[in-house]
Protein backbone atom coordinates (compact mmCIF):
# COMPACT_ATOMS: atom_id res chain seq x y z
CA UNK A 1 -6.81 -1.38 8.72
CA UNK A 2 -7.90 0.51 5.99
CA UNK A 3 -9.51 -2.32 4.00
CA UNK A 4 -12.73 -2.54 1.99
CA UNK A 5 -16.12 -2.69 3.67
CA UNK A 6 -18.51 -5.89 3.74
CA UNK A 7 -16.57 -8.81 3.83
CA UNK A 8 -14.61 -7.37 6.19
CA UNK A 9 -17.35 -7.13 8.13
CA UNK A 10 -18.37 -10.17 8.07
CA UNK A 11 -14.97 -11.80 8.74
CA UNK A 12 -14.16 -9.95 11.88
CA UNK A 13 -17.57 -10.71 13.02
CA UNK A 14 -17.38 -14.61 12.47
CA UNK A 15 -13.62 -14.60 13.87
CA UNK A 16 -14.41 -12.44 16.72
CA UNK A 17 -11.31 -9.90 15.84
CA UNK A 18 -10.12 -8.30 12.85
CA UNK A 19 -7.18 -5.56 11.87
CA UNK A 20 -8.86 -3.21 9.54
CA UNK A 21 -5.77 -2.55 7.64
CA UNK A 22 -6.35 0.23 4.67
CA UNK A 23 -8.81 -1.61 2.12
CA UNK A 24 -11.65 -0.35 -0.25
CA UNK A 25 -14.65 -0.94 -0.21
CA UNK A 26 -16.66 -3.81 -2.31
CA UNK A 27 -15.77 -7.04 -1.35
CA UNK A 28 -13.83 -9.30 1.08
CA UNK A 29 -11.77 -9.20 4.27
CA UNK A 30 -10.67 -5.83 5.56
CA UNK A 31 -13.23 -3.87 7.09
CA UNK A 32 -12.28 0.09 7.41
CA UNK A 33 -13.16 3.16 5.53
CA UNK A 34 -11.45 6.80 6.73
CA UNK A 35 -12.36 10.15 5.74
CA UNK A 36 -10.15 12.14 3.43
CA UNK A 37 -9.00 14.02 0.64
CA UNK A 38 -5.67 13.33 -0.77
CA UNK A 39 -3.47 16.43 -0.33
CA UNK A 40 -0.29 17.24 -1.95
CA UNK A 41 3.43 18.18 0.27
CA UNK A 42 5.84 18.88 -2.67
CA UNK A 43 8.97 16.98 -2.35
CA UNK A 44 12.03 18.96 -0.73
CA UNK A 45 13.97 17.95 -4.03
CA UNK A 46 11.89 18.84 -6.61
CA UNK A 47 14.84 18.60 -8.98
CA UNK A 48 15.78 15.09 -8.55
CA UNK A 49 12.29 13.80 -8.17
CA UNK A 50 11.04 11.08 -10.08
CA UNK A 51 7.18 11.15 -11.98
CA UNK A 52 5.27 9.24 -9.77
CA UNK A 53 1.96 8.00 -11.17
CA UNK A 54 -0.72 5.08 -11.40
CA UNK A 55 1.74 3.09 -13.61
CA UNK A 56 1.97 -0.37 -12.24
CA UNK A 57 -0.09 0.07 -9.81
CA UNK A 58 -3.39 -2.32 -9.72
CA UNK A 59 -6.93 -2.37 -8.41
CA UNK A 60 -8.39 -5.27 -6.50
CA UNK A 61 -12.10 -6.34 -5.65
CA UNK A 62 -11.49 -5.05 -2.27
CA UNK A 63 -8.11 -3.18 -1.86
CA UNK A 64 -5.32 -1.92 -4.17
CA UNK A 65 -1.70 -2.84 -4.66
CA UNK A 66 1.24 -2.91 -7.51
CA UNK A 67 3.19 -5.02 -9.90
CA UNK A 68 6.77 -5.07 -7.98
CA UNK A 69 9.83 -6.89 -9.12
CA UNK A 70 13.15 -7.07 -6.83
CA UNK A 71 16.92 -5.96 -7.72
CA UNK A 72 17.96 -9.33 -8.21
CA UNK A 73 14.43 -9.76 -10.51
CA UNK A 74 14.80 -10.80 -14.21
CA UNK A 75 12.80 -9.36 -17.20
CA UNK A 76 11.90 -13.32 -17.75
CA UNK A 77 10.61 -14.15 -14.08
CA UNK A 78 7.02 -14.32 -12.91
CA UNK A 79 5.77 -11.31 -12.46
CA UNK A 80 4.52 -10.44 -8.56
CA UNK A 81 1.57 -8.43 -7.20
CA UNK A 82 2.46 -7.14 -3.62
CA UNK A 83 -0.71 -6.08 -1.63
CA UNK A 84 -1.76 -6.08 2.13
CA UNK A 85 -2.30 -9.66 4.13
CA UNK A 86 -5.40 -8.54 4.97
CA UNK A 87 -6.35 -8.33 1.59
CA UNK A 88 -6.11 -11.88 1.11
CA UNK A 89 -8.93 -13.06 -1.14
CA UNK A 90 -9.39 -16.24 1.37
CA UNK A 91 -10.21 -13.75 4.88
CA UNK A 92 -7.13 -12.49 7.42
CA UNK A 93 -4.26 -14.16 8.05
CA UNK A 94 -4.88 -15.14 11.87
CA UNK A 95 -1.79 -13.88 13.95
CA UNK A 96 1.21 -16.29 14.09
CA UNK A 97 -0.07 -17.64 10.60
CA UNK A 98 2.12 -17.62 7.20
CA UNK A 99 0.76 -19.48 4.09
CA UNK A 100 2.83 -20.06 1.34
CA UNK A 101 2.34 -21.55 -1.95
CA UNK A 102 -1.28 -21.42 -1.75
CA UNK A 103 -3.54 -21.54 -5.28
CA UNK A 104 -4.80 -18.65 -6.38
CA UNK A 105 -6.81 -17.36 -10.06
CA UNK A 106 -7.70 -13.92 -8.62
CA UNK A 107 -7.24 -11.07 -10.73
CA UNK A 108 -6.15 -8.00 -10.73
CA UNK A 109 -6.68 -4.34 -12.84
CA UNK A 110 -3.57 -3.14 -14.47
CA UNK A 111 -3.19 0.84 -14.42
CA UNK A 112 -1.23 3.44 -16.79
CA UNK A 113 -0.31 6.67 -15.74
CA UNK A 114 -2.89 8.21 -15.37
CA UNK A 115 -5.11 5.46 -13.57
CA UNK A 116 -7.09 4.07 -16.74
CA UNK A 117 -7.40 0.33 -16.36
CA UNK A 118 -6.16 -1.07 -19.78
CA UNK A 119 -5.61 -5.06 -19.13
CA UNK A 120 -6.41 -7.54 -16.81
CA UNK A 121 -3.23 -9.61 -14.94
CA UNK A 122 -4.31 -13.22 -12.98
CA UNK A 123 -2.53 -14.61 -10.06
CA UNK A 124 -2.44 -18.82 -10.13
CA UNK A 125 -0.63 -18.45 -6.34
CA UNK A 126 -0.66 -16.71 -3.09
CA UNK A 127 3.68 -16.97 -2.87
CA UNK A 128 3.74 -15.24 0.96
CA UNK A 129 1.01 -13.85 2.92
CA UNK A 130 0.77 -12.94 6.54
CA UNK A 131 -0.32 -10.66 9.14
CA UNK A 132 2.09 -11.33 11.36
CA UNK A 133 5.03 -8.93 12.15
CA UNK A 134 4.06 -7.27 8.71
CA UNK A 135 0.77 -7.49 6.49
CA UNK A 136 2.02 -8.42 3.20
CA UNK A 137 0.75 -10.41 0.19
CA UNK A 138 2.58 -11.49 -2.65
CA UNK A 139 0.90 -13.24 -5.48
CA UNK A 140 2.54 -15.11 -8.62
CA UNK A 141 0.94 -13.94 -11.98
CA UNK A 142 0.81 -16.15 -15.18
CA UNK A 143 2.86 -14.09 -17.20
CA UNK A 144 6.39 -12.70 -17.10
CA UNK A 145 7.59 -8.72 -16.82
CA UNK A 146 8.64 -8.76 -20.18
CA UNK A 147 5.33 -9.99 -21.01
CA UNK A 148 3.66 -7.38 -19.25
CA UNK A 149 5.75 -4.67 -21.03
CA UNK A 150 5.75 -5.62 -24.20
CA UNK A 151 1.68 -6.00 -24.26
CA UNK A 152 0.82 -2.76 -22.09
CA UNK A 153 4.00 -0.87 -22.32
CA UNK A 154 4.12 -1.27 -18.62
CA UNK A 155 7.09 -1.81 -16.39
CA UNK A 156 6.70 -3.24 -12.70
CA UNK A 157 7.92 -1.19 -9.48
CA UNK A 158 11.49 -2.09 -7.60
CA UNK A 159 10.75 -2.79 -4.23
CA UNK A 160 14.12 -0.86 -2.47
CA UNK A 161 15.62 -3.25 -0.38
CA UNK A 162 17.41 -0.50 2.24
CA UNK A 163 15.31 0.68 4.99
CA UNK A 164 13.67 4.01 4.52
CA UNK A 165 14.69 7.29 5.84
CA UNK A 166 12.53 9.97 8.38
CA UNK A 167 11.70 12.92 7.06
CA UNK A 168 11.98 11.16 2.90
CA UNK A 169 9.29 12.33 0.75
CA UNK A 170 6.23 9.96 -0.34
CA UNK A 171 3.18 8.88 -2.38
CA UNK A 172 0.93 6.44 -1.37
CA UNK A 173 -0.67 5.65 -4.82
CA UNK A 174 -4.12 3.57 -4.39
CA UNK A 175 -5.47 1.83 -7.78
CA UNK A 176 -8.66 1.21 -6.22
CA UNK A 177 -9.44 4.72 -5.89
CA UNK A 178 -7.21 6.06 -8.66
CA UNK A 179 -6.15 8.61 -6.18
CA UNK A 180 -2.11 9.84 -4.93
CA UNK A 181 -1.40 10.86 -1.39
CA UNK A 182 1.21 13.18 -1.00
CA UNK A 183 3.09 13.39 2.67
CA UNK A 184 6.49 12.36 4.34
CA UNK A 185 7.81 9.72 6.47
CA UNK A 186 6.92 10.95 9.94
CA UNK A 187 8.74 8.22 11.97
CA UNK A 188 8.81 4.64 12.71
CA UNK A 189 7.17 2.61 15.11
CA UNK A 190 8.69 -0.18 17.75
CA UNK A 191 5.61 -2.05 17.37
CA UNK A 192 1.97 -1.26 16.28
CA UNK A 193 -0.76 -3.05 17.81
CA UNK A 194 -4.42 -3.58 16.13
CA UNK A 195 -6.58 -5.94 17.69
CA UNK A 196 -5.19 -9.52 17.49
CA UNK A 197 -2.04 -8.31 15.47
CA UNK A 198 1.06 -6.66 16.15
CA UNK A 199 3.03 -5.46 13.23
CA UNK A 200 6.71 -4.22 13.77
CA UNK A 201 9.10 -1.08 13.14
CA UNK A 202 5.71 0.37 10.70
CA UNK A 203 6.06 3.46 9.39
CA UNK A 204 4.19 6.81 9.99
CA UNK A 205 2.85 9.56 7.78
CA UNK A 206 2.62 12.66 8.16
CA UNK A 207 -1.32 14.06 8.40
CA UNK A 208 -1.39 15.02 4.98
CA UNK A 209 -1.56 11.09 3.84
CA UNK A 210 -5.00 10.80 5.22
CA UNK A 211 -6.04 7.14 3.42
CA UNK A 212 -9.53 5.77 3.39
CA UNK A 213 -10.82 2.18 3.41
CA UNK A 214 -9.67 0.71 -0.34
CA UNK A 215 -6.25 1.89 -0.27
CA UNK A 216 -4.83 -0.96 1.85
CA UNK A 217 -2.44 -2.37 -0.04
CA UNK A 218 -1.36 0.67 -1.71
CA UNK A 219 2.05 0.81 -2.67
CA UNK A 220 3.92 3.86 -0.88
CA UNK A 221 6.53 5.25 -3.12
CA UNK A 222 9.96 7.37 -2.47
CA UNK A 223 9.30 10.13 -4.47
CA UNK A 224 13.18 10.51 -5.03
CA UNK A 225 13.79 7.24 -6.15
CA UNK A 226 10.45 5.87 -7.67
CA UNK A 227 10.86 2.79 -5.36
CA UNK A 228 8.45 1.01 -3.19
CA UNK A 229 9.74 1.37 0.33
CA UNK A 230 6.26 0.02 2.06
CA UNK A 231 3.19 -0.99 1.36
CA UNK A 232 0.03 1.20 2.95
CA UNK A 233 -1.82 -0.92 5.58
CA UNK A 234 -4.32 0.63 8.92
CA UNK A 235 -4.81 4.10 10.44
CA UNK A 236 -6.17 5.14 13.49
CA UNK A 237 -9.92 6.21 12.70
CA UNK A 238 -11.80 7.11 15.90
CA UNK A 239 -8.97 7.77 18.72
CA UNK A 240 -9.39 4.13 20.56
CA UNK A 241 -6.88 2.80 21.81
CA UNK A 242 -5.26 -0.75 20.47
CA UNK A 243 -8.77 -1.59 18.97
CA UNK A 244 -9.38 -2.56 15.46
CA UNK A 245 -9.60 0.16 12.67
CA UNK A 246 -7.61 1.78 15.82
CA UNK A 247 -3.89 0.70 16.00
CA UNK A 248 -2.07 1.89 18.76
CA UNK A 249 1.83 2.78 19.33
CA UNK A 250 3.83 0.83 21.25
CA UNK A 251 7.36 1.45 22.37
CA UNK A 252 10.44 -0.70 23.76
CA UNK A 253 9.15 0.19 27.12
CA UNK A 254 5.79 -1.51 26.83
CA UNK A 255 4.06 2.49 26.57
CA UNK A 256 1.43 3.31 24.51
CA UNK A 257 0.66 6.12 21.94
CA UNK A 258 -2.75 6.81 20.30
CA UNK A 259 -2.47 9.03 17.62
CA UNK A 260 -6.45 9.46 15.95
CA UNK A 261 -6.26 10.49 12.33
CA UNK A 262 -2.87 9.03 11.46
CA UNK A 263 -2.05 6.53 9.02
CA UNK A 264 0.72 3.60 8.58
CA UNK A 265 2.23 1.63 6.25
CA UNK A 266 4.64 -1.85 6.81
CA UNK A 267 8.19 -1.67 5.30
CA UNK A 268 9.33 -3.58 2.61
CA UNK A 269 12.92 -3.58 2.66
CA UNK A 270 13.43 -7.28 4.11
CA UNK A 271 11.27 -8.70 1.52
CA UNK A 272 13.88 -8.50 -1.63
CA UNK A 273 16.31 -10.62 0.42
CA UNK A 274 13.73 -13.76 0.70
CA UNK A 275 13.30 -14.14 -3.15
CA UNK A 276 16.05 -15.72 -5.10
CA UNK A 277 16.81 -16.80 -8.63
CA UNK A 278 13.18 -16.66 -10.70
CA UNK A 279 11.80 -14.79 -8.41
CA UNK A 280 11.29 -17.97 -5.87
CA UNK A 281 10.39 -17.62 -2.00
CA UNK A 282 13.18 -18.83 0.12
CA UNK A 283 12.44 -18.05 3.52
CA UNK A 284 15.56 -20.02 4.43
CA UNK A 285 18.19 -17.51 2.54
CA UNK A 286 20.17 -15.64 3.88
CA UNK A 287 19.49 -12.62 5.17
CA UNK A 288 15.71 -13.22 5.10
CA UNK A 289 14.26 -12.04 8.19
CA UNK A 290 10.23 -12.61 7.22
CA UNK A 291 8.64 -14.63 9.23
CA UNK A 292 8.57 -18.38 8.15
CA UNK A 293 5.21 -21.40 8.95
């Protein structure tokens, strides 16, 4: 995983396992720093290409992530944070494990443009988080989008909730760092294996997103559209094989693919269709394929 550094540490140490998914590097739960300098691929389109900067993008103690709001979302609803589930402020989700409605007052850095921190937002609950079939957090802030945009003159980012395309031109933007990685969707993978966790149908960068520890969570952005289409999470760092910090390929056929230096990020297409009117978790609607306690 490419999380932050100590606590991570410490938490794979005490549980005996740990997914290093991308993180940063003060505090908590994911362990993993990379190597690398952000490089830029120009999008095919140039033309039709949105501006994609820090804007609604946050910084956490350990790990980055965004403000995101849903097509069905309402200027007047709760505003969301989506980050990694490995960035959980309480340690790693253990595998099978889903916690919902849990109480949170963590907080987060609020970004503009160009990646100056101008406001602080504060969760008061964990809505989803697991590491199970996906490594995804959402949290619940105090305050409402309209709220946010009318004190910061910031709006939150739409999560797209169609499943993204090979080949579609990205940014993985990290507010911890306060750096953009430019690259394209290289593929997707059957399953993806790191340690005690198995994540399904991830998707793959090409090299050029080379992430570091700290930009786990990192919201990964269709440079076409401006919409979140998956949220940066674990990269393979030193060539093992199904280790953590070292994810491995897997396909239908049970074979596995090591790929050393290349990064992945969990979808988040399915996620739109589990929140309903205010912006509540319904893991029983329909259509919501996330997966439930």
């Amino acid at each position: 995983m490419n999380k932050p550094l100590l606590a991570a540490l410490s938490a794979l140490a005490l549980a005996g396992l740990g997914a290093t998914p991308a993180l940063a590097a003060p505090q908590a739960h994911p362990a993993s720093a990379k190597a690398a300098e952000a490089r830029g691929a120009a999008p095919a389109e140039a033309a039709k290409a949105v501006t994609v900067n820090f804007a609604g993008t946050v910084s956490l103690s350990n790990c980055s992530g965004s403000v995101v709001r849903f097509p069905g979302s309402a200027d007047s609803d709760p505003a969301l944070v989506l980050t990694n589930g490995h960035c959980l402020e309480s340690g790693f989700p253990s595998p099978g494990q889903v916690i919902t409605g849990q109480s949170s007052s963590r907080t987060f850095g609020l970004l503009n443009s160009s990646g100056t921190q101008i406001g602080t937002l504060r969760a008061n609950q964990v809505v989803y988080s697991t590491m199970t079939d996906t490594d995804v957090t959402i949290y619940r802030l105090n305050t409402t989008y309209s709220a946010i945009r009318s004190t910061y003159g910031i709006s939150a980012l739409t999560v797209q909730n169609t499943h993204p395309t090979a080949g579609t031109a990205i940014k993985v933007v990290s507010g911890y760092w306060k750096r953009i990685y430019s690259c394209a969707v290289d593929g997707f993978v059957y399953r993806l294996k790191e340690g005690d966790w198995t994540w399904k149908d991830s998707l793959r960068y090409t090299a050029a997103c080379d992430t570091i520890g700290g930009t786990s969570g990192s919201p990964v952005i269709d440079t076409a559209t401006g919409k979140v289409v998956a949220v940066n999470n674990t990269g393979n760092e030193d060539g093992q094989r199904c280790t953590v910090n070292n994810p491995c390929e897997v396909d239908q056929n049970g074979n596995v693919t090591v790929r050393q230096g290349i990064n992945y990020a969990e979808e988040t297409y399915q996620i739109p269709a589990c929140f309903t009117t205010g912006n509540k978790l319904n893991l029983a609607a329909s259509g919501c394929t996330l997966p439930k306690p």
